[in-house]
PDB file of N, CA and C in Angstrom:
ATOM      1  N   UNK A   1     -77.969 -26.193-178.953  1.00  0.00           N
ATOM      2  CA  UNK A   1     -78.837 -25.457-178.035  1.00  0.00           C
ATOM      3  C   UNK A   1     -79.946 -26.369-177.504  1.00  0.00           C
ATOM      4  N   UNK A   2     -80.546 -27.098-178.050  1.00  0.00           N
ATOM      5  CA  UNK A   2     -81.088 -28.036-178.065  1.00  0.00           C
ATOM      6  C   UNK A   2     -81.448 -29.328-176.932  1.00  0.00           C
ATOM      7  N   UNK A   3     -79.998 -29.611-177.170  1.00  0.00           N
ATOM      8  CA  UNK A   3     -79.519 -30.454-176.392  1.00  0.00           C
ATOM      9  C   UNK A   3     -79.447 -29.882-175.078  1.00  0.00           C
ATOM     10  N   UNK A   4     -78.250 -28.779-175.067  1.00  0.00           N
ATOM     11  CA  UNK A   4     -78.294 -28.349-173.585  1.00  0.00           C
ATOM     12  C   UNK A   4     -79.574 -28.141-172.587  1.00  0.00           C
ATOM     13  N   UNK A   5     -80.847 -27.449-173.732  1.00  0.00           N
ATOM     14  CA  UNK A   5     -82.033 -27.232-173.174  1.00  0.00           C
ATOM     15  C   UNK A   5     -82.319 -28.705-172.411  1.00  0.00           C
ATOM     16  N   UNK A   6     -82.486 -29.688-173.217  1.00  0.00           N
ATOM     17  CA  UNK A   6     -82.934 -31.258-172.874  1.00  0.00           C
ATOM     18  C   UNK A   6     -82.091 -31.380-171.321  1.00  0.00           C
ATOM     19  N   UNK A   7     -80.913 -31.949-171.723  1.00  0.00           N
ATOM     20  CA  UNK A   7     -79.913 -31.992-170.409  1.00  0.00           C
ATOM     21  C   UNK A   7     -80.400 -31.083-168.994  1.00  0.00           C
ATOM     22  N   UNK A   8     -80.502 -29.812-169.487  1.00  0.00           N
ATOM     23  CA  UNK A   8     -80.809 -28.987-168.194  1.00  0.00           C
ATOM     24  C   UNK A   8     -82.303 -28.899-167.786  1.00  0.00           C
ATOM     25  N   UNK A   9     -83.156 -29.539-168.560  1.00  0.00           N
ATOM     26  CA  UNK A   9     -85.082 -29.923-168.311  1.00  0.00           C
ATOM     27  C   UNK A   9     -84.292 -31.458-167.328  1.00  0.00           C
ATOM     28  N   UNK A  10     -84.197 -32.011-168.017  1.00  0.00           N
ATOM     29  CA  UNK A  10     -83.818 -33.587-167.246  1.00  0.00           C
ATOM     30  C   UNK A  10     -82.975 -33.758-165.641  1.00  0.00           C
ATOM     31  N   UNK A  11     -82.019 -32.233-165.833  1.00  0.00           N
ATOM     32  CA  UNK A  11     -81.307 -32.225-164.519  1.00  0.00           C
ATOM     33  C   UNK A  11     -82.718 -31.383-163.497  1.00  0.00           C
ATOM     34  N   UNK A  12     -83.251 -30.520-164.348  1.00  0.00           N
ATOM     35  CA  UNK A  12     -84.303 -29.987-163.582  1.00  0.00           C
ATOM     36  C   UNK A  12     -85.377 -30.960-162.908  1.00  0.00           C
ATOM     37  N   UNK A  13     -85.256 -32.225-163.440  1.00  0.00           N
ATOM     38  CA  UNK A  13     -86.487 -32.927-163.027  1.00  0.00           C
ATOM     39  C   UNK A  13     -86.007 -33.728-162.235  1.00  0.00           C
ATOM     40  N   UNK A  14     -84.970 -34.417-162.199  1.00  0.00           N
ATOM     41  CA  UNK A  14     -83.925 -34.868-161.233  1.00  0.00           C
ATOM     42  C   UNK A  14     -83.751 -34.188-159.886  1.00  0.00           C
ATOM     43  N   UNK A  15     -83.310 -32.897-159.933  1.00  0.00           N
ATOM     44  CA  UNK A  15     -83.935 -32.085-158.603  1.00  0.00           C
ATOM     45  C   UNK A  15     -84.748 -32.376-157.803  1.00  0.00           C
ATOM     46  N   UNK A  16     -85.857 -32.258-158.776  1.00  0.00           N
ATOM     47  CA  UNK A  16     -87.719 -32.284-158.043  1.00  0.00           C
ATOM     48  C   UNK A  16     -87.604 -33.770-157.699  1.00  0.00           C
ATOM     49  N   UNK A  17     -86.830 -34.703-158.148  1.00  0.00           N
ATOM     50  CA  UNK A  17     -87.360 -35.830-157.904  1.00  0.00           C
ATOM     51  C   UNK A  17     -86.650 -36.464-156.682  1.00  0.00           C
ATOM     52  N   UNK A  18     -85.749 -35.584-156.600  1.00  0.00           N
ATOM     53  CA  UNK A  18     -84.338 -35.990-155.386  1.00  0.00           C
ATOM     54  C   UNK A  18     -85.072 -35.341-154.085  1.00  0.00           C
ATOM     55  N   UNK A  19     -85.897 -34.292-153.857  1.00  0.00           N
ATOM     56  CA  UNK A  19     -86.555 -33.567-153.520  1.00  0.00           C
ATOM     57  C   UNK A  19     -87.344 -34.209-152.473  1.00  0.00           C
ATOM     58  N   UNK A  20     -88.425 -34.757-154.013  1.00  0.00           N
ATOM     59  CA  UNK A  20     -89.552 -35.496-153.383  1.00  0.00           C
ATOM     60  C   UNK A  20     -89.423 -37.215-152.588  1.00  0.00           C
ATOM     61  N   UNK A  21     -88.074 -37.050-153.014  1.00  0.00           N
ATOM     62  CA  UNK A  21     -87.476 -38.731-152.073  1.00  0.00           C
ATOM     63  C   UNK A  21     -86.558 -38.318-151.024  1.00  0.00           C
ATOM     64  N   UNK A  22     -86.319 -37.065-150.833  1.00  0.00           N
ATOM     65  CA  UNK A  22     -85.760 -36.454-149.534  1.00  0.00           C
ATOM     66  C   UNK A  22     -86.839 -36.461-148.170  1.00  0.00           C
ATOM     67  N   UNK A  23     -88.063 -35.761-149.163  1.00  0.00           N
ATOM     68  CA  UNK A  23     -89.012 -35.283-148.249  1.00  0.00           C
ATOM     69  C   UNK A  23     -89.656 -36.595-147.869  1.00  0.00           C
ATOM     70  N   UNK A  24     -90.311 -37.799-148.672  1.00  0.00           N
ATOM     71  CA  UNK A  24     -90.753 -39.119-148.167  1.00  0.00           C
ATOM     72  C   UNK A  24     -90.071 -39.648-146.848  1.00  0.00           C
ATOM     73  N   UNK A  25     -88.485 -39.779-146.980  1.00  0.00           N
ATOM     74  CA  UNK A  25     -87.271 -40.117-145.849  1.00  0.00           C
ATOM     75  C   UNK A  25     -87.530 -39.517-144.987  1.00  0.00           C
ATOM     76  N   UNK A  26     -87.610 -37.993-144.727  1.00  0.00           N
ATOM     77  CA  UNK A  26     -88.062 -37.426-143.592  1.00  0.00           C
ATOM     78  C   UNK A  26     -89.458 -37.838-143.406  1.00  0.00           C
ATOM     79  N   UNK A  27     -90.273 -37.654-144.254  1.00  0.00           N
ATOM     80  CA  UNK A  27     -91.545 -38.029-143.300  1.00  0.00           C
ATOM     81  C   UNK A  27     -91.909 -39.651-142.755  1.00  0.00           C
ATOM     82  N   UNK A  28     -91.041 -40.423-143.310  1.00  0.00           N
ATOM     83  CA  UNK A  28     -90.809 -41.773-142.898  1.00  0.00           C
ATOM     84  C   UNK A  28     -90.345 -41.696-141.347  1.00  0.00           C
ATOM     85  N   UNK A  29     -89.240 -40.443-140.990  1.00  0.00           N
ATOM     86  CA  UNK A  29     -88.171 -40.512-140.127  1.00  0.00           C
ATOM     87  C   UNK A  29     -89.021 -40.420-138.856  1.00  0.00           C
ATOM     88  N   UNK A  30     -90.091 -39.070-139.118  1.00  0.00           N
ATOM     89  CA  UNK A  30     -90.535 -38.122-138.388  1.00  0.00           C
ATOM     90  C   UNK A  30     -91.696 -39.295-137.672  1.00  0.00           C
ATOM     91  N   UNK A  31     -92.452 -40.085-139.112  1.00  0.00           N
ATOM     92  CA  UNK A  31     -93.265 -40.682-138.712  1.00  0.00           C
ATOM     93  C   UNK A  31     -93.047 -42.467-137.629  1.00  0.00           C
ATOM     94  N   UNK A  32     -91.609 -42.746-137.766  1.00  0.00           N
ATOM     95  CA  UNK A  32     -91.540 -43.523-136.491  1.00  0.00           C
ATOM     96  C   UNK A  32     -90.958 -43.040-135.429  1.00  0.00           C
ATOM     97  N   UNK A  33     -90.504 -41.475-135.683  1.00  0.00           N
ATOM     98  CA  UNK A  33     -90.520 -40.991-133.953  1.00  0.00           C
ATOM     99  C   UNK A  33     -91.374 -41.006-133.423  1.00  0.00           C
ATOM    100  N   UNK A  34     -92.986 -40.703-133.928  1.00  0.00           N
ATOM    101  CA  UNK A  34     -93.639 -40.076-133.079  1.00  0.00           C
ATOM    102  C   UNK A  34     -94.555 -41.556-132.884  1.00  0.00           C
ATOM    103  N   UNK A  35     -94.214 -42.676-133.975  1.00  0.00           N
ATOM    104  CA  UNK A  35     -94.918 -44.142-133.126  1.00  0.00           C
ATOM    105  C   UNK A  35     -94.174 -44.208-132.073  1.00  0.00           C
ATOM    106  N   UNK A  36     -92.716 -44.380-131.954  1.00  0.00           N
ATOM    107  CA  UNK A  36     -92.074 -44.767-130.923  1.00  0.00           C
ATOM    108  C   UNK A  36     -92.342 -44.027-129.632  1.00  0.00           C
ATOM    109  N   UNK A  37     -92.312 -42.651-129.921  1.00  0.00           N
ATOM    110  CA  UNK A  37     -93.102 -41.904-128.556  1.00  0.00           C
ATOM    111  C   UNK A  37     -94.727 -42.672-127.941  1.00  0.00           C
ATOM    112  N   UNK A  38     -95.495 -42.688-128.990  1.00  0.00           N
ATOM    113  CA  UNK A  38     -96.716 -43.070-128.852  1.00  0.00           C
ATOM    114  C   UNK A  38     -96.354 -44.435-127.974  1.00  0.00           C
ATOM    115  N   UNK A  39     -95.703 -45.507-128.770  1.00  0.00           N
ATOM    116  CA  UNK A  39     -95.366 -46.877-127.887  1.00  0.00           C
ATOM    117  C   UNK A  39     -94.895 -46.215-126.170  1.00  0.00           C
ATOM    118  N   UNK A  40     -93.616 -45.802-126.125  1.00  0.00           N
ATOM    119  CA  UNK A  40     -93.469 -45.471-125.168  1.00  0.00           C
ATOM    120  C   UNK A  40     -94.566 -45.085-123.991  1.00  0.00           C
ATOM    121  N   UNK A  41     -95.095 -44.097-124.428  1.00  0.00           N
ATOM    122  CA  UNK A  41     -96.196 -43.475-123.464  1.00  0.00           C
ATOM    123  C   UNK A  41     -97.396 -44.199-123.190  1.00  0.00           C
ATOM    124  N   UNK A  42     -97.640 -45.480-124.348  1.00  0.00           N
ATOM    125  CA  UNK A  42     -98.842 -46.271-124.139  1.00  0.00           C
ATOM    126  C   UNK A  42     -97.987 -47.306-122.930  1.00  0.00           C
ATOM    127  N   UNK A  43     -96.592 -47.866-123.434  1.00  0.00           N
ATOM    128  CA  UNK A  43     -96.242 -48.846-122.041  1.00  0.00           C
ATOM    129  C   UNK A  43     -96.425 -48.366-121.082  1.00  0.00           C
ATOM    130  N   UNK A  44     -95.575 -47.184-120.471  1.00  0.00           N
ATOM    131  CA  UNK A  44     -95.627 -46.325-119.382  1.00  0.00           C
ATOM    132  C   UNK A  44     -96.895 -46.112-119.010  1.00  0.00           C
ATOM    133  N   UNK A  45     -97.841 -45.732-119.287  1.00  0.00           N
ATOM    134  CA  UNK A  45     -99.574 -45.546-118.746  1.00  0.00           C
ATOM    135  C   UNK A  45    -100.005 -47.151-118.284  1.00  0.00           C
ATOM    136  N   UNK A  46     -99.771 -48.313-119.364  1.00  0.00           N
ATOM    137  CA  UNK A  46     -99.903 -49.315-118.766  1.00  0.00           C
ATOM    138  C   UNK A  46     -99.171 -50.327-117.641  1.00  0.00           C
ATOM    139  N   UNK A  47     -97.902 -49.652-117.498  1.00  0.00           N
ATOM    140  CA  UNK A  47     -97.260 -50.303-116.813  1.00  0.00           C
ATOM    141  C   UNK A  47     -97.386 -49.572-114.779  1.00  0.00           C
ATOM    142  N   UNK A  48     -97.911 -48.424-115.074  1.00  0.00           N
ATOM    143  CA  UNK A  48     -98.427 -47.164-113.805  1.00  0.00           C
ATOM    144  C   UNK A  48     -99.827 -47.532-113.382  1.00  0.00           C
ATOM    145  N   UNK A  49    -100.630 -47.999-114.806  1.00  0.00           N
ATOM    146  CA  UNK A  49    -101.530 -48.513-113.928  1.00  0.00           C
ATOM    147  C   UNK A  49    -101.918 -49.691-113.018  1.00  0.00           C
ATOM    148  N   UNK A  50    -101.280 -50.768-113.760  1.00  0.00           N
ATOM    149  CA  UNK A  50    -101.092 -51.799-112.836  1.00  0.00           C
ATOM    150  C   UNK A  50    -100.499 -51.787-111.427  1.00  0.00           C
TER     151      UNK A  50
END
């Protein structure tokens, strides 16, 4: 009983931890779309004003 408890705490934490390196990836993902937008829109303003 024991054991299984251990095994299924350890798969439980494995979850949370698969989780929290899912969610980093996306916010990695999210966070060079919105540089790359930012780049974009800074060339474009500089390239309109000239």
């Amino acid at each position: 009983y024991l054991f299984i408890y251990s095994n299924g705490n350890s798969f439980k934490k494995h979850l949370i931890f698969g989780d929290i390196y899912l969610l980093i990836q996306y916010e990695i993902h999210l966070r060079n779309i919105l540089f790359s937008m930012i780049y974009v829109c800074f060339s474009y303003c500089c390239s309109t004003r000239n």
